[in-house]
C-alpha atoms as a PDB file:
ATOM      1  CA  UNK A   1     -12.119  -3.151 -43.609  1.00  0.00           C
ATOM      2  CA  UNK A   2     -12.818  -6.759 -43.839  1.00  0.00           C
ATOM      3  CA  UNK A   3     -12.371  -8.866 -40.805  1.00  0.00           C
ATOM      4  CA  UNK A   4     -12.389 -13.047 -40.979  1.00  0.00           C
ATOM      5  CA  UNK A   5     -12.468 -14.523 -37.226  1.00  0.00           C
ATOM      6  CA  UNK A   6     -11.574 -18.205 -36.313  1.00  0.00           C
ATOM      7  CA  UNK A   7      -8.319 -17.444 -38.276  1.00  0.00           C
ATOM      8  CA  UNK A   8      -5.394 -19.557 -37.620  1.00  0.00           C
ATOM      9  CA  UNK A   9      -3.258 -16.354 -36.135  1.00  0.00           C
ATOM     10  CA  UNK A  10      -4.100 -12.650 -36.180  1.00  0.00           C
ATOM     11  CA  UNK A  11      -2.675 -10.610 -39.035  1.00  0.00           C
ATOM     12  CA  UNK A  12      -3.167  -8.125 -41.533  1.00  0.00           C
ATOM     13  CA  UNK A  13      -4.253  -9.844 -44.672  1.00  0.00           C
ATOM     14  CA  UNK A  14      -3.710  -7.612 -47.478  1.00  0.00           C
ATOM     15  CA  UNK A  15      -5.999  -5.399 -49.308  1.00  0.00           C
ATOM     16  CA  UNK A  16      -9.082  -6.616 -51.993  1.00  0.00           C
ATOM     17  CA  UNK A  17     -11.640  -4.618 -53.491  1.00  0.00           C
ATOM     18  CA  UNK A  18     -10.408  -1.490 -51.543  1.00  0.00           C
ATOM     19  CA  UNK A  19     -10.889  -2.722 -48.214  1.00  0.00           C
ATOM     20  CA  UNK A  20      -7.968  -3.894 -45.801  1.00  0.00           C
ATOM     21  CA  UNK A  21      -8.305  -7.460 -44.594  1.00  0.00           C
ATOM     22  CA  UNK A  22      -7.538  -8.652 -41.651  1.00  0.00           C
ATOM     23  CA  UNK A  23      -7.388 -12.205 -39.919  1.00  0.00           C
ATOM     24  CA  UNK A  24      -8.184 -12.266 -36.223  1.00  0.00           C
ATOM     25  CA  UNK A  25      -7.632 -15.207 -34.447  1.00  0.00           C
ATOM     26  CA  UNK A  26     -10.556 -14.702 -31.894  1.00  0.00           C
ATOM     27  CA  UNK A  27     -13.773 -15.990 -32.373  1.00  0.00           C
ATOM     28  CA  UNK A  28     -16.977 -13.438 -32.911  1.00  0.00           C
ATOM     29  CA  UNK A  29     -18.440 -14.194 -29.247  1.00  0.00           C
ATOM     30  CA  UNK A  30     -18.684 -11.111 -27.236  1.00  0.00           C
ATOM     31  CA  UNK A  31     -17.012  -9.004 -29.203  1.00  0.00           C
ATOM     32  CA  UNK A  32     -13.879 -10.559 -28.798  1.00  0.00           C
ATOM     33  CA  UNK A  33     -12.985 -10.518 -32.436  1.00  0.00           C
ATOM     34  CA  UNK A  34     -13.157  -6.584 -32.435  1.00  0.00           C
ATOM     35  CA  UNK A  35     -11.219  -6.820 -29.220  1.00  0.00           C
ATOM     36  CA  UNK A  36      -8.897  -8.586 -30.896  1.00  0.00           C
ATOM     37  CA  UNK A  37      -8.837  -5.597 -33.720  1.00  0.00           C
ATOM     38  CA  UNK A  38      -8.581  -3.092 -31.920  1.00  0.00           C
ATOM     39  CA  UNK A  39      -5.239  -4.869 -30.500  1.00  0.00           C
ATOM     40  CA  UNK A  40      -3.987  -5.604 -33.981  1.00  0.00           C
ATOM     41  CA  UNK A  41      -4.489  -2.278 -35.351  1.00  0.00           C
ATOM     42  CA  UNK A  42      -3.160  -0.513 -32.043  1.00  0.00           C
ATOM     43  CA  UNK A  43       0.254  -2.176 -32.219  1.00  0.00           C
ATOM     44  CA  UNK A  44       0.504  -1.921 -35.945  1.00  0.00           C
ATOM     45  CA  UNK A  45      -0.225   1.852 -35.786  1.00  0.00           C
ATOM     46  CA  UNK A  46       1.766   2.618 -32.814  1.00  0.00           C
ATOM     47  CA  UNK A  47      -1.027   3.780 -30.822  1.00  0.00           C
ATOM     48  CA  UNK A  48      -2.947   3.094 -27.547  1.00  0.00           C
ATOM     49  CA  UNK A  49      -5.888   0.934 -27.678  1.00  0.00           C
ATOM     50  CA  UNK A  50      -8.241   3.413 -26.367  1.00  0.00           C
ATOM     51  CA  UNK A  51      -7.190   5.815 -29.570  1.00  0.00           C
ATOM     52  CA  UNK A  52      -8.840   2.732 -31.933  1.00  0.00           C
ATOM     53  CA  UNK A  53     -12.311   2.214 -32.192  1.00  0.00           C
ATOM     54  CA  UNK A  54     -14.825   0.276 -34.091  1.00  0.00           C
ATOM     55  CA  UNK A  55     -17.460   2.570 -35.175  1.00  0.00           C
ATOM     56  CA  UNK A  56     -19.842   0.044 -37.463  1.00  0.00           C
ATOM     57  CA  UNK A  57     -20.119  -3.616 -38.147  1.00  0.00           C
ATOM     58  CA  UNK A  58     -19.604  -4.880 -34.541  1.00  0.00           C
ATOM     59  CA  UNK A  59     -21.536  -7.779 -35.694  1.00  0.00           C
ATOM     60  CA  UNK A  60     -20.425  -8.365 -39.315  1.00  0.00           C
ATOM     61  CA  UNK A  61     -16.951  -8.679 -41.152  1.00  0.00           C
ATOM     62  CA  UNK A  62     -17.246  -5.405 -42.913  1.00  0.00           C
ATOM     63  CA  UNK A  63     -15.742  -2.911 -40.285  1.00  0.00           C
ATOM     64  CA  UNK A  64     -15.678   0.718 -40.080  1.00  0.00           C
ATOM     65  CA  UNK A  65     -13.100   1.707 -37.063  1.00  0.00           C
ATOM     66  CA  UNK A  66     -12.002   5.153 -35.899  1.00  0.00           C
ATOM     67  CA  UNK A  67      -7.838   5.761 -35.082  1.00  0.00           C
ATOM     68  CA  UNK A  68      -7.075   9.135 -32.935  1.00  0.00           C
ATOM     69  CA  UNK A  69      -3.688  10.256 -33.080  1.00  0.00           C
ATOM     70  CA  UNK A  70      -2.782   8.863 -36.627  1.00  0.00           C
ATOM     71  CA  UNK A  71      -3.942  10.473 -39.981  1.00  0.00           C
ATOM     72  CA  UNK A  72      -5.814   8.337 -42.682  1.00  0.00           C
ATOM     73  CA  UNK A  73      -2.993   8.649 -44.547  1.00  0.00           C
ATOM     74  CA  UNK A  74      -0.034   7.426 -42.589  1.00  0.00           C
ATOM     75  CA  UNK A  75      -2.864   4.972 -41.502  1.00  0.00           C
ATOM     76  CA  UNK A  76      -3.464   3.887 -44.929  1.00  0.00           C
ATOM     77  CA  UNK A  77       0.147   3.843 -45.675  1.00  0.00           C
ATOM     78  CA  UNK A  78       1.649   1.448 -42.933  1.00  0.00           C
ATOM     79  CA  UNK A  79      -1.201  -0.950 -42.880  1.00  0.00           C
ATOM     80  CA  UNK A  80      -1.181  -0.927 -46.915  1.00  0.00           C
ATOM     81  CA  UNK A  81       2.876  -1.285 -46.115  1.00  0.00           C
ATOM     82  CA  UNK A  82       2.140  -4.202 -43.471  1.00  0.00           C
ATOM     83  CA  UNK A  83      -0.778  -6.087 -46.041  1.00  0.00           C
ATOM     84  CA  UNK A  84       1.499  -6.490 -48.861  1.00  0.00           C
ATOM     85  CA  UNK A  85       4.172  -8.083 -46.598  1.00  0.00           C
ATOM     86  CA  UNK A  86       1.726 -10.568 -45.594  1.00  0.00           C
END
């Protein structure tokens, strides 16, 4: 996943080389961009924040993040679903 703070709003950007990209309108000060992830991806998904997790790149855009309660697939699917909307 590829995450751009300082956006304008907070969405899910589409996918590019693989990755899903996301816009999140926080800044990256104390972690509230990832904060701000964990929200997006938590009411995209349909689960509770504490089932989302990032698990690498708290610092940098490139994002690896950890959903309980969801398979990759159906993950995949929706937010795949959700990026080509955008």
């Amino acid at each position: 996943m590829t995450a751009s703070p300082r956006a304008s709003r907070t969405a899910v950007a589409g996918i590019a080389e693989g990755r899903l990209r996301v816009r999140l309108a926080a800044p990256p000060v104390e972690g509230a961009a990832n904060e701000e992830l964990v929200r997006l991806l938590s009411r995209s998904l349909g689960v509770p924040r504490s089932a989302v997790a990032v698990t690498a790149g708290l610092s940098g855009r490139r994002k690896t993040v950890v959903i309980r309660g969801v398979t990759e697939a159906a993950a995949q699917s929706l937010l795949e679903g959700i990026g080509r909307r955008a």
